[in-house]
N, C-alpha and C. Protein backbone atom coordinates (compact mmCIF):
# COMPACT_ATOMS: atom_id res chain seq x y z
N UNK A 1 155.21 -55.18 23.01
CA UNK A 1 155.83 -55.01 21.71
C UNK A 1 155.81 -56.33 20.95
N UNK A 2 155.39 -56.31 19.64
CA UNK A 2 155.34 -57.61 18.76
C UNK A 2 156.91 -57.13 18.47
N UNK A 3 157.49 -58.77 18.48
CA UNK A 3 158.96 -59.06 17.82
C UNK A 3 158.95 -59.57 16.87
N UNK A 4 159.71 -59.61 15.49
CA UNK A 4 159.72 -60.83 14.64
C UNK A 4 160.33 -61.56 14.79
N UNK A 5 159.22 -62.41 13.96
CA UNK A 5 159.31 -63.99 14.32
C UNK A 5 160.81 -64.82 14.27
N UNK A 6 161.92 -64.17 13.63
CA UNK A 6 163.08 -64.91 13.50
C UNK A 6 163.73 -64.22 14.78
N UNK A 7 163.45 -63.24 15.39
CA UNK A 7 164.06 -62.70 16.41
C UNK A 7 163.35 -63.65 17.92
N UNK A 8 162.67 -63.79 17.97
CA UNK A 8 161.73 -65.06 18.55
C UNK A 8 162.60 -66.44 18.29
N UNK A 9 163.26 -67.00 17.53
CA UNK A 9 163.70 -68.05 17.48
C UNK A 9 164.89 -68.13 17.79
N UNK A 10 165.54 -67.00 17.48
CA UNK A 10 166.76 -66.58 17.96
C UNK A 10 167.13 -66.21 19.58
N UNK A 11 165.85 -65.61 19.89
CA UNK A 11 165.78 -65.40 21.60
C UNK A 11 165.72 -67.02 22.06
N UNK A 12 164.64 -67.47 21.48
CA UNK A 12 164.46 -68.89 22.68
C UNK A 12 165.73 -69.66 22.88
N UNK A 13 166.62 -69.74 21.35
CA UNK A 13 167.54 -70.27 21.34
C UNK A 13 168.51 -70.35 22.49
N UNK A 14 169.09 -68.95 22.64
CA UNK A 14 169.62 -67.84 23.85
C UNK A 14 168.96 -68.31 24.99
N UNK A 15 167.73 -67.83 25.10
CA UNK A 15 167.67 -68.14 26.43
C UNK A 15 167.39 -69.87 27.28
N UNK A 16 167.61 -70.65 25.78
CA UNK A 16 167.73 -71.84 26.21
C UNK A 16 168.77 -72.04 26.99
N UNK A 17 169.95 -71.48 27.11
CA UNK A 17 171.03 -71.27 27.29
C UNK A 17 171.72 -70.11 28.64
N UNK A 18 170.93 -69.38 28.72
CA UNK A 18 170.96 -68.45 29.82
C UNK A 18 170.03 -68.55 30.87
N UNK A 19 170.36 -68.76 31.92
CA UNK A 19 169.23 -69.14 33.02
C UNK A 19 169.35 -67.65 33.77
N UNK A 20 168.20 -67.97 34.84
CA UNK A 20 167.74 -66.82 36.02
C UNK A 20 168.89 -66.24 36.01
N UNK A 21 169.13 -65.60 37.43
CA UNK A 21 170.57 -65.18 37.99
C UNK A 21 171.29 -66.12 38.59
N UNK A 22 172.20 -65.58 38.27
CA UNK A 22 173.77 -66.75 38.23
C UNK A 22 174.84 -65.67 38.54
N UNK A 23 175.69 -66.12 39.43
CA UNK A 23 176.76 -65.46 40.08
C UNK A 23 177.94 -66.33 40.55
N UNK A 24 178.55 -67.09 39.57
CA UNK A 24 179.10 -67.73 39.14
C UNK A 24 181.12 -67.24 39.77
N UNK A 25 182.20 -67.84 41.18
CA UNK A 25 182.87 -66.95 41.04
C UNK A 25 184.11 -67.01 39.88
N UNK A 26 183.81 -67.57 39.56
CA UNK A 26 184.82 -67.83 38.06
C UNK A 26 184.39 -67.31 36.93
N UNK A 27 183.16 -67.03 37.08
CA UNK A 27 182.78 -65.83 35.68
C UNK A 27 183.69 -64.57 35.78
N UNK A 28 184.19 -64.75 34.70
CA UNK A 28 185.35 -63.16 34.71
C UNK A 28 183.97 -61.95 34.60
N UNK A 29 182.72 -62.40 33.79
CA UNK A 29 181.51 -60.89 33.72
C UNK A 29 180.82 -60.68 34.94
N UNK A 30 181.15 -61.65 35.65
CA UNK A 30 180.47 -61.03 36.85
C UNK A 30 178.85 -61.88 37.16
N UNK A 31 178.01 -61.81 37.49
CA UNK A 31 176.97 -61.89 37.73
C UNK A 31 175.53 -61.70 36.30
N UNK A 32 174.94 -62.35 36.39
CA UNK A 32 174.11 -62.42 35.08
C UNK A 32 172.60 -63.16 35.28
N UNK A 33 171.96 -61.80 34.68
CA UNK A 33 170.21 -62.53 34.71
C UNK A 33 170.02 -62.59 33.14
N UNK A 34 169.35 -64.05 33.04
CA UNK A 34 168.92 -63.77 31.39
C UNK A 34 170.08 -64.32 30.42
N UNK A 35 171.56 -64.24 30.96
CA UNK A 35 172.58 -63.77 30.12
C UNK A 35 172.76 -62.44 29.97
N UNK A 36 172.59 -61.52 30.88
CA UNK A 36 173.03 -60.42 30.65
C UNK A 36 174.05 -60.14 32.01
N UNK A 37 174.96 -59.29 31.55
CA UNK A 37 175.53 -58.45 32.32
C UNK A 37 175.09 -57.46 33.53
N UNK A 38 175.82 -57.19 34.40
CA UNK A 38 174.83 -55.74 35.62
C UNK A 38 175.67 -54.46 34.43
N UNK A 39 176.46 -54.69 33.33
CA UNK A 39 177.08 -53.72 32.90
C UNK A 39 176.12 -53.45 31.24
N UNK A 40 176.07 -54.34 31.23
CA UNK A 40 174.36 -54.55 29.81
C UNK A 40 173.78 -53.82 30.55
N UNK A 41 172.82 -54.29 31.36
CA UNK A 41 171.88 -53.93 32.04
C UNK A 41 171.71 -52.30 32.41
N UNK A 42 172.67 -51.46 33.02
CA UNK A 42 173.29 -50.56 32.77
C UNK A 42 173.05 -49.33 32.15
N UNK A 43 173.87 -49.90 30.96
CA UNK A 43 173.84 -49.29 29.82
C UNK A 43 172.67 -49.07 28.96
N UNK A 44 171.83 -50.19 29.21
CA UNK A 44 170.14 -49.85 28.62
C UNK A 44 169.55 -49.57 29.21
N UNK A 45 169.54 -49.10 30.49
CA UNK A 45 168.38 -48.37 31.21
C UNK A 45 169.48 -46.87 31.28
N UNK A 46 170.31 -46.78 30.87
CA UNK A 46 170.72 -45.36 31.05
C UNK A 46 170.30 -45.10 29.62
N UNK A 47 170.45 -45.52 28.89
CA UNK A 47 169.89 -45.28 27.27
C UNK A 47 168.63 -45.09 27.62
N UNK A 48 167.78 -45.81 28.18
CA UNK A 48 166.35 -45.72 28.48
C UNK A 48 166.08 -44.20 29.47
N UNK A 49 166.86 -43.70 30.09
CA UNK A 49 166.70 -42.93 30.99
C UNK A 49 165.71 -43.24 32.21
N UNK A 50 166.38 -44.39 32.74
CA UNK A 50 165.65 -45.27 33.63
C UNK A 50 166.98 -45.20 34.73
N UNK A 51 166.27 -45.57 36.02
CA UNK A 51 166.91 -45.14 37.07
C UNK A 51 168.16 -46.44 37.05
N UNK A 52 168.64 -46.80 37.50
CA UNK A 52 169.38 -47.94 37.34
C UNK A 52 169.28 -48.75 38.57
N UNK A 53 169.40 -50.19 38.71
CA UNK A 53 169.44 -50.89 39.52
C UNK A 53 169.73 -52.61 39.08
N UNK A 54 170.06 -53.37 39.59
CA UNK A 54 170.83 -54.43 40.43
C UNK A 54 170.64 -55.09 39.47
N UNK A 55 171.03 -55.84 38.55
CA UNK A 55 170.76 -57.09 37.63
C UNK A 55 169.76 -58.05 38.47
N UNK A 56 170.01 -58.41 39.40
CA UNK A 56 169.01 -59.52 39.93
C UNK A 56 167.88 -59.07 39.78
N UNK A 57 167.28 -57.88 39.76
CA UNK A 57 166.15 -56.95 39.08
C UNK A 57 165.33 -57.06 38.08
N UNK A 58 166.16 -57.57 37.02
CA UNK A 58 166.10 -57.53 35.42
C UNK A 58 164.65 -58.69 35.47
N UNK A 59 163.62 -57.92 34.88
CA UNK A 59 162.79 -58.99 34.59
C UNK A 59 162.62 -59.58 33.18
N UNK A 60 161.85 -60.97 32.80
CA UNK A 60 162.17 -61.39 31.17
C UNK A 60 161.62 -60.26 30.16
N UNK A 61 160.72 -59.45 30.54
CA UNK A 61 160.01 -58.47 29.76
C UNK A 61 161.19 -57.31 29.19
N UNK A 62 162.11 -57.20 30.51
CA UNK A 62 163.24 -56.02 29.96
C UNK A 62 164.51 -56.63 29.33
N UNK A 63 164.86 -58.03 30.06
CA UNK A 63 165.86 -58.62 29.06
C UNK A 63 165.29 -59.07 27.48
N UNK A 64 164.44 -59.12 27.54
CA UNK A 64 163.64 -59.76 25.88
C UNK A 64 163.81 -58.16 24.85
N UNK A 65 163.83 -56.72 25.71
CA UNK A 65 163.72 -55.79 25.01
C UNK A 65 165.29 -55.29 24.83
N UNK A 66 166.26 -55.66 25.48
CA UNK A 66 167.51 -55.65 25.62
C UNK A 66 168.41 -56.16 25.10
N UNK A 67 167.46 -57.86 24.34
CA UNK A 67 168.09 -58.45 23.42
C UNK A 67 167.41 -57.85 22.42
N UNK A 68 166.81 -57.16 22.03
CA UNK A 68 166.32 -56.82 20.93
C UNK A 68 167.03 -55.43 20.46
N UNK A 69 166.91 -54.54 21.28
CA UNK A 69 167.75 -53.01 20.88
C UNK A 69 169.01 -53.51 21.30
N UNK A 70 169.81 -53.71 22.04
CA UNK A 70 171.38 -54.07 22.12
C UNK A 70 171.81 -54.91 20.62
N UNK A 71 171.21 -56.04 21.01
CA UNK A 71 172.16 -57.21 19.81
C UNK A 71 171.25 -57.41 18.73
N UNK A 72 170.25 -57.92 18.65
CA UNK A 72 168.94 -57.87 17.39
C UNK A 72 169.22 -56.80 16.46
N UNK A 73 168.90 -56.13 16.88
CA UNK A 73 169.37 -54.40 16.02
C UNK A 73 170.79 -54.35 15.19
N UNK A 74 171.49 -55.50 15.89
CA UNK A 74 172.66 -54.89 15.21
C UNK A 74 172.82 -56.15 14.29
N UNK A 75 172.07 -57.17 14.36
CA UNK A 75 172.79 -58.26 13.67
C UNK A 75 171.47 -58.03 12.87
N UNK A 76 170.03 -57.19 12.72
CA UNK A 76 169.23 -56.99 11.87
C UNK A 76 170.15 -55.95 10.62
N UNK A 77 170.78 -55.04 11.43
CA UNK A 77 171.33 -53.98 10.85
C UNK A 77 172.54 -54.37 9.59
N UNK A 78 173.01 -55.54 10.34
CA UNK A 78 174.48 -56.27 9.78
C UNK A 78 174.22 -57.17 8.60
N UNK A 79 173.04 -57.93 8.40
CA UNK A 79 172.90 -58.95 7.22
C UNK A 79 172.09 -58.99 6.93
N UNK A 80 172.16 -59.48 5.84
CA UNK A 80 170.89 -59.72 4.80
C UNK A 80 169.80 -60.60 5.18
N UNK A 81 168.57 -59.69 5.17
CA UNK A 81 167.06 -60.15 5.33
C UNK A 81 166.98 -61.71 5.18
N UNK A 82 167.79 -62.19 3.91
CA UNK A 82 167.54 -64.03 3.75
C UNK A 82 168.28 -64.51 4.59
N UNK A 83 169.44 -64.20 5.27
CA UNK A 83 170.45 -65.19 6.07
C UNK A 83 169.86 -65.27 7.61
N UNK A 84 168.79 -66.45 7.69
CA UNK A 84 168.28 -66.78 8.21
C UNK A 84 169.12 -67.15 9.36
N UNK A 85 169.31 -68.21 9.51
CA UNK A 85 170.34 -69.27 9.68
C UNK A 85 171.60 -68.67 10.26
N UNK A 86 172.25 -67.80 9.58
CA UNK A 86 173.46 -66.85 10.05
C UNK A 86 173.15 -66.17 10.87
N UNK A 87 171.37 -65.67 10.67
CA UNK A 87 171.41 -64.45 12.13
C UNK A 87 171.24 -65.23 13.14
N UNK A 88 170.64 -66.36 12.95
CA UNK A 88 170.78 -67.13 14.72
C UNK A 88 171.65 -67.23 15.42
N UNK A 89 173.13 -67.63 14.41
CA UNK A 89 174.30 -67.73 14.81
C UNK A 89 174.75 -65.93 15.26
N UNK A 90 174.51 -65.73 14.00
CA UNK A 90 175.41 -64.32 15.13
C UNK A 90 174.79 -63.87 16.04
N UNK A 91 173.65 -63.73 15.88
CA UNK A 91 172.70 -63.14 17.48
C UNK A 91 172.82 -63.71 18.59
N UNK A 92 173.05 -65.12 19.08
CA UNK A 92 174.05 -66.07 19.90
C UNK A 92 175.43 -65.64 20.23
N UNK A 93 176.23 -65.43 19.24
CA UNK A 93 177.45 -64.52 19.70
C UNK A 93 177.58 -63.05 20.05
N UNK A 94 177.19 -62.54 19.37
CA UNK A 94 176.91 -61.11 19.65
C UNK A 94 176.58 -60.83 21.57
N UNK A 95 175.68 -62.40 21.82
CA UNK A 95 175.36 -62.29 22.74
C UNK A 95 176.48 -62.99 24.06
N UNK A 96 177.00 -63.78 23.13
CA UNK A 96 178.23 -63.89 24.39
C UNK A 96 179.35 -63.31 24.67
N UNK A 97 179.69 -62.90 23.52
CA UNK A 97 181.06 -62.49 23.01
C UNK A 97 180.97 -60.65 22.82
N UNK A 98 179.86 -60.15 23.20
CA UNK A 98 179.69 -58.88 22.86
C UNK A 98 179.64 -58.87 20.89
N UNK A 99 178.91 -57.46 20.51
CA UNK A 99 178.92 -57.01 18.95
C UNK A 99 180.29 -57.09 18.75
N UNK A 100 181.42 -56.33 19.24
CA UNK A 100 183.05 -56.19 19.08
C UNK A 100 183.30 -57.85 19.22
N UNK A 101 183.42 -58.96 19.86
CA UNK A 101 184.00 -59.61 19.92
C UNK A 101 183.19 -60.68 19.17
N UNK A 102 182.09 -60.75 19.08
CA UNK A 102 181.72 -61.76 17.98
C UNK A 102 181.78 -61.27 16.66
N UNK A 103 181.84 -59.82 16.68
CA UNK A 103 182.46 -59.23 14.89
C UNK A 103 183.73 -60.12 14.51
N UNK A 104 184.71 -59.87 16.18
CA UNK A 104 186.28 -60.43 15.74
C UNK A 104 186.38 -61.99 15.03
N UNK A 105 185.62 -62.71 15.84
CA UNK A 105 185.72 -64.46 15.66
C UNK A 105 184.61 -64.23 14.44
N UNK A 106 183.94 -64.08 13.89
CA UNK A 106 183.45 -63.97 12.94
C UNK A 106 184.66 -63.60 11.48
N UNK A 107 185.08 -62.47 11.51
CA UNK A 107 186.35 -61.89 10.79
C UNK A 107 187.40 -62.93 10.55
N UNK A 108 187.72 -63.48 11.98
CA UNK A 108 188.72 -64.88 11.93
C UNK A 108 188.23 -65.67 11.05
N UNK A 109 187.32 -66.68 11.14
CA UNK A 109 187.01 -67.34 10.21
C UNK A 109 186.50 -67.13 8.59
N UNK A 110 186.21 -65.32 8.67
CA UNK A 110 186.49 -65.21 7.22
C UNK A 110 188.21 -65.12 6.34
N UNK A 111 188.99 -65.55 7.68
CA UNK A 111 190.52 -65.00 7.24
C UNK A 111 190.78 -63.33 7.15
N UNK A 112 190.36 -62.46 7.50
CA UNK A 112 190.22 -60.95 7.16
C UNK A 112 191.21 -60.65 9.13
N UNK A 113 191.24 -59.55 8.79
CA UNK A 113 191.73 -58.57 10.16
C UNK A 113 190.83 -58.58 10.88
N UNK A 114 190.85 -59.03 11.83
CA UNK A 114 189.82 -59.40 13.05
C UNK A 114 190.19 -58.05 14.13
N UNK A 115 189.88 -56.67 13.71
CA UNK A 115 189.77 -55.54 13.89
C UNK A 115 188.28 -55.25 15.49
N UNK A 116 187.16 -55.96 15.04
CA UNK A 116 185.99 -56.32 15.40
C UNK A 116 185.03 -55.35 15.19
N UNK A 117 185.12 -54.79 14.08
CA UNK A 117 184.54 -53.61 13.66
C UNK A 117 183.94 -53.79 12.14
N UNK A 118 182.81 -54.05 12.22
CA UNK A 118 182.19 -55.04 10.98
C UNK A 118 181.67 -53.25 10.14
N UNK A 119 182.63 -53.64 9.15
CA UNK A 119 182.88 -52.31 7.79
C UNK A 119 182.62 -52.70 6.97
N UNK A 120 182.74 -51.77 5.73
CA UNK A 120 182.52 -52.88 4.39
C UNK A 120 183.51 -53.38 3.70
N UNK A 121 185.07 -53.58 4.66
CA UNK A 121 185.40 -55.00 4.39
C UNK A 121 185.12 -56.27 5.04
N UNK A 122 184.04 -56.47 5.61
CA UNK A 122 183.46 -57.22 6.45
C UNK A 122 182.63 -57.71 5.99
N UNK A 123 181.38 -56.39 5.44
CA UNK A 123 179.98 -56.98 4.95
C UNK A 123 180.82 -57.25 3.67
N UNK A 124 181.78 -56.95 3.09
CA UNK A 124 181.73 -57.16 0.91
C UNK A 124 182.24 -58.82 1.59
N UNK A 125 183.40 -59.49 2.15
CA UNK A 125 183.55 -60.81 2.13
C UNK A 125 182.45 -61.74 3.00
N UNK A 126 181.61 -61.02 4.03
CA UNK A 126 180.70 -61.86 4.34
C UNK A 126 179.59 -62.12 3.17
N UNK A 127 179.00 -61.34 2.49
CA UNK A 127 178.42 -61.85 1.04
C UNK A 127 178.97 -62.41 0.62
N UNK A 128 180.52 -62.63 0.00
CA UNK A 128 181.16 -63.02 -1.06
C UNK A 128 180.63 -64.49 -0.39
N UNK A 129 180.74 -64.65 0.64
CA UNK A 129 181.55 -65.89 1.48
C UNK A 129 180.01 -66.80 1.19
N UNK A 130 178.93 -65.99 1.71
CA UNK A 130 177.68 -66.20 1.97
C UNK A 130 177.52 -67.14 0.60
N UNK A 131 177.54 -66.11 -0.35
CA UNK A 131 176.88 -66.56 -1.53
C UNK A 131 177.70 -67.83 -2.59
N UNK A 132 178.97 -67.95 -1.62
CA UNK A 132 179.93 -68.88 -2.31
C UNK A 132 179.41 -70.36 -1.60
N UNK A 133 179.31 -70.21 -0.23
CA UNK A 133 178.65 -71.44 0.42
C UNK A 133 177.94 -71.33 1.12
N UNK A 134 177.41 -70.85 1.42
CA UNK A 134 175.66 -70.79 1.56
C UNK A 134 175.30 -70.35 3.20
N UNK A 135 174.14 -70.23 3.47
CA UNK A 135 173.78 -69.00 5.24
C UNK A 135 174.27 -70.60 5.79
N UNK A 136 173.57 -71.68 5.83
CA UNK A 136 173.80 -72.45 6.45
C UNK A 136 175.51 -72.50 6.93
N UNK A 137 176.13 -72.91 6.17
CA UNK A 137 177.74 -72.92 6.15
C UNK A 137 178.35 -71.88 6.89
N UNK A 138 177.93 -70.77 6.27
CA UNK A 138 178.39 -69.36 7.19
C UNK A 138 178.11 -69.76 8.40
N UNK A 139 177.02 -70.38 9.17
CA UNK A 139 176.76 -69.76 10.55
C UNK A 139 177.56 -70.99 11.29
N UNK A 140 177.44 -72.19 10.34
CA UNK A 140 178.58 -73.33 11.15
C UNK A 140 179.95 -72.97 11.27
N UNK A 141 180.30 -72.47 10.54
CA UNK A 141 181.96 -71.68 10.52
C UNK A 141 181.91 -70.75 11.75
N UNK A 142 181.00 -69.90 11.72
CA UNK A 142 181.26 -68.78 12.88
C UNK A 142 181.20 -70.09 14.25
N UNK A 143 180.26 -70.94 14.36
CA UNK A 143 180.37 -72.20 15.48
C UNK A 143 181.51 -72.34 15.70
N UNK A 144 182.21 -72.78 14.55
CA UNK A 144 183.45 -73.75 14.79
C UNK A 144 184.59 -72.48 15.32
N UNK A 145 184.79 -71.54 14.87
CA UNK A 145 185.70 -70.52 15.28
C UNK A 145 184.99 -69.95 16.53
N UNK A 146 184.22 -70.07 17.28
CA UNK A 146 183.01 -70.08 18.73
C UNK A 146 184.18 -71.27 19.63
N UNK A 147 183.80 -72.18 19.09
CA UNK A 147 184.95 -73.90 19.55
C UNK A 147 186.57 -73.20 19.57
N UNK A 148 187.29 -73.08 18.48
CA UNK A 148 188.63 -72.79 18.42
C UNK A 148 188.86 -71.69 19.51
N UNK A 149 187.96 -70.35 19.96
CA UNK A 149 188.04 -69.58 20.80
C UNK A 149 188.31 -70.37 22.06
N UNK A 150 187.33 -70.73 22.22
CA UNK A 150 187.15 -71.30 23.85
C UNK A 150 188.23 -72.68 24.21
N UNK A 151 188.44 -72.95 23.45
CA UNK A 151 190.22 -73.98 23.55
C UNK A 151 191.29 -72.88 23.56
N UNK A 152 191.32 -72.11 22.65
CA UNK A 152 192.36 -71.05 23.43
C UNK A 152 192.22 -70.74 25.00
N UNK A 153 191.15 -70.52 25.14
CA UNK A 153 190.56 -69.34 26.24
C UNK A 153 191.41 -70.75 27.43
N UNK A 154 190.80 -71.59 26.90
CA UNK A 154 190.71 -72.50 28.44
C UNK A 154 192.33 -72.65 28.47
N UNK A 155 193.27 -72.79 27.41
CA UNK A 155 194.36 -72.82 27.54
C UNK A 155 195.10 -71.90 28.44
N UNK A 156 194.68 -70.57 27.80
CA UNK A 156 195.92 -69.39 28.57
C UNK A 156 194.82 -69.27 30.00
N UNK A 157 193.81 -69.08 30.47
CA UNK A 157 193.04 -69.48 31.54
C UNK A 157 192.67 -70.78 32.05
N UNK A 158 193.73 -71.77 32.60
CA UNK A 158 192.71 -72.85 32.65
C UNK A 158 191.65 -72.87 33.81
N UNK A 159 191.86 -72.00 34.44
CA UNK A 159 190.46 -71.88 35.53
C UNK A 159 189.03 -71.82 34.57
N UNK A 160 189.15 -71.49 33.60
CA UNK A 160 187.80 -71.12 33.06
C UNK A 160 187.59 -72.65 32.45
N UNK A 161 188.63 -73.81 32.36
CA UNK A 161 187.58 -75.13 31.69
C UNK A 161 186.96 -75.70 32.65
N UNK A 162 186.39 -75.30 33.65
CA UNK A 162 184.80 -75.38 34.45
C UNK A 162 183.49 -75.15 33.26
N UNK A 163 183.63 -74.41 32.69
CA UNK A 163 182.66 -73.68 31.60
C UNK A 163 183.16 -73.93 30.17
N UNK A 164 184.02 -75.10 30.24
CA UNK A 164 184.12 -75.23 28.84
C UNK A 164 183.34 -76.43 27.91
N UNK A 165 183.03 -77.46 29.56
CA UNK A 165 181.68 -78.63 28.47
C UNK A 165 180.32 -77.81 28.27
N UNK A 166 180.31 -77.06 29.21
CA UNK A 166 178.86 -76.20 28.79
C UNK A 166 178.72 -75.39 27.68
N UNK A 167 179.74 -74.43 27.00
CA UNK A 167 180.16 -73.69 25.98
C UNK A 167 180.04 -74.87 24.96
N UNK A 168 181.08 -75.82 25.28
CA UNK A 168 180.74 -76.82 23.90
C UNK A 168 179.27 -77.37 23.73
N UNK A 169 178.62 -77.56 24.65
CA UNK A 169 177.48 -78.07 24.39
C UNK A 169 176.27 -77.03 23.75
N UNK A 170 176.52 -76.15 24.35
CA UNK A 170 175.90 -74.99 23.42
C UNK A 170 175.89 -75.05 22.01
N UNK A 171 177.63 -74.65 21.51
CA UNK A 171 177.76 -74.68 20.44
C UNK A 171 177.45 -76.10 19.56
N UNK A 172 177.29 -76.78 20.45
CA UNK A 172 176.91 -78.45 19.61
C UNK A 172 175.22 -77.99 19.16
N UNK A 173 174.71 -77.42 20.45
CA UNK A 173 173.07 -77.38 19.88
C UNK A 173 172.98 -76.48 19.40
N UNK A 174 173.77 -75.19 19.19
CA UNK A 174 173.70 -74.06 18.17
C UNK A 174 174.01 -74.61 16.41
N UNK A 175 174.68 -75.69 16.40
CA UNK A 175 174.80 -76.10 15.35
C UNK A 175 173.80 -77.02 14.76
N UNK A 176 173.03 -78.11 15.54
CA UNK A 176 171.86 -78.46 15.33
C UNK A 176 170.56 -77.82 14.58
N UNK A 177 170.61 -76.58 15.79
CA UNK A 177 169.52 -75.80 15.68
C UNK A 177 169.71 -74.98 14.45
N UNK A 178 170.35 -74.82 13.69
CA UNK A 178 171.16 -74.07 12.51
C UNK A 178 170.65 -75.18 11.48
N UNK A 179 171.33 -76.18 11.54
CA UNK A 179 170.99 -77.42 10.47
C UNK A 179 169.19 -77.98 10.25
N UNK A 180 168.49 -77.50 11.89
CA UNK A 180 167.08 -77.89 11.30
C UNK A 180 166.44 -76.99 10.46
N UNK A 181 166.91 -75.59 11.30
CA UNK A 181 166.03 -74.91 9.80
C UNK A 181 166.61 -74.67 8.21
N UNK A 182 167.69 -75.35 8.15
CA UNK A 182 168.15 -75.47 6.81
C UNK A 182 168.09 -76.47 6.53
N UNK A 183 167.23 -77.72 7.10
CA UNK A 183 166.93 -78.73 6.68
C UNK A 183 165.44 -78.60 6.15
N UNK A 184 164.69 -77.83 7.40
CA UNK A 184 163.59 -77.47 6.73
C UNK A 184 163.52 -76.37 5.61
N UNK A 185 164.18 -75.86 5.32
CA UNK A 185 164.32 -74.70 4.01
C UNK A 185 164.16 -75.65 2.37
N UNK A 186 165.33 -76.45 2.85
CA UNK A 186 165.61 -77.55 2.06
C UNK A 186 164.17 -77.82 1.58
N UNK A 187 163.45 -78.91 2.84
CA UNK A 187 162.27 -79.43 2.17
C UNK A 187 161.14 -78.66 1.49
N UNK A 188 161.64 -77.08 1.75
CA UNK A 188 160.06 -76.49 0.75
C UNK A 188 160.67 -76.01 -0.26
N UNK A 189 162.14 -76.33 -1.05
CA UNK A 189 162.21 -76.30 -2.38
C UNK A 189 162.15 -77.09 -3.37
């Protein structure tokens, strides 16, 4: 299957970030190839009408199609064709945080009811927001409310700040990686 090309930049990003299998016992999700779930995993081969079996299973050919119909689809579905920049960011969350829970921290930082159910009071202030300060801005905000999450998290859990320089470091190069191609956007106007 040919992918597009921003869905390609958005994967490498991700899977810069998600290694082989990992079975981690302080991961509250359990076990993960790719960055996926055995409960992802799952759920798209029962959608697929595919027999089911073991996450350690999962090869890059089926997680690459998994990020594409699971989360791609929905953050293609969710914004506008130009917000380049924003879909990296949300396709990154979507992917950690699930569609429901990166809708919510998304919602947070628009100030709105963090419901996690992206409606059209969701899409009317994510335009408003968009077009007031720009894809770039949008997708650093959803970062920074990415950061404010995971300082909660580690608070009421502190077993989980094992995984909290790695989360930050993510989000440090998710924000990078956000700023080059809006640096390069920049230079071809």
């Amino acid at each position: 299957m040919t992918y597009p090309k921003i869905f390609k930049l958005a994967l490498d990003f991700t899977l810069k970030w998600e290694g082989g299998y990992v079975r981690h016992p302080k991961d509250t999700g359990g076990a993960t190839k790719y960055g996926i779930t055995q409960q992802t995993y799952e759920q798209a081969r029962k959608k697929l009408a595919l027999p089911q079996k073991g996450i350690a299973e999962l090869t890059h050919e089926e997680a690459e199609k998994i990020y594409f119909f699971m989360f791609w689809s929905e953050v293609a579905r969710l914004t506008d064709q130009a917000w380049f920049e924003f879909k990296i960011a949300l396709f990154d969350t979507f992917v950690q945080f699930g569609i429901a829970g990166g809708t919510m921290l998304w919602q947070k930082a628009l100030g709105i009811k963090a419901d996690g159910i992206w409606g059209p009071i969701t899409e009317s202030v994510t335009k408003t927001y968009i077009n007031r300060t720009g894809i770039a801005e949008a997708a650093l905000a959803l970062v920074a409310e990415r950061i404010k999450y995971r300082a909660k998290r580690v608070k009421e859990a502190p077993g989980q700040v094992v995984f909290l320089q790695g989360w930050l470091n993510r989000d440090t190069d998710l924000m990078l990686y956000v700023l080059k191609f809006f640096s390069k956007t920049l230079e071809l106007q």
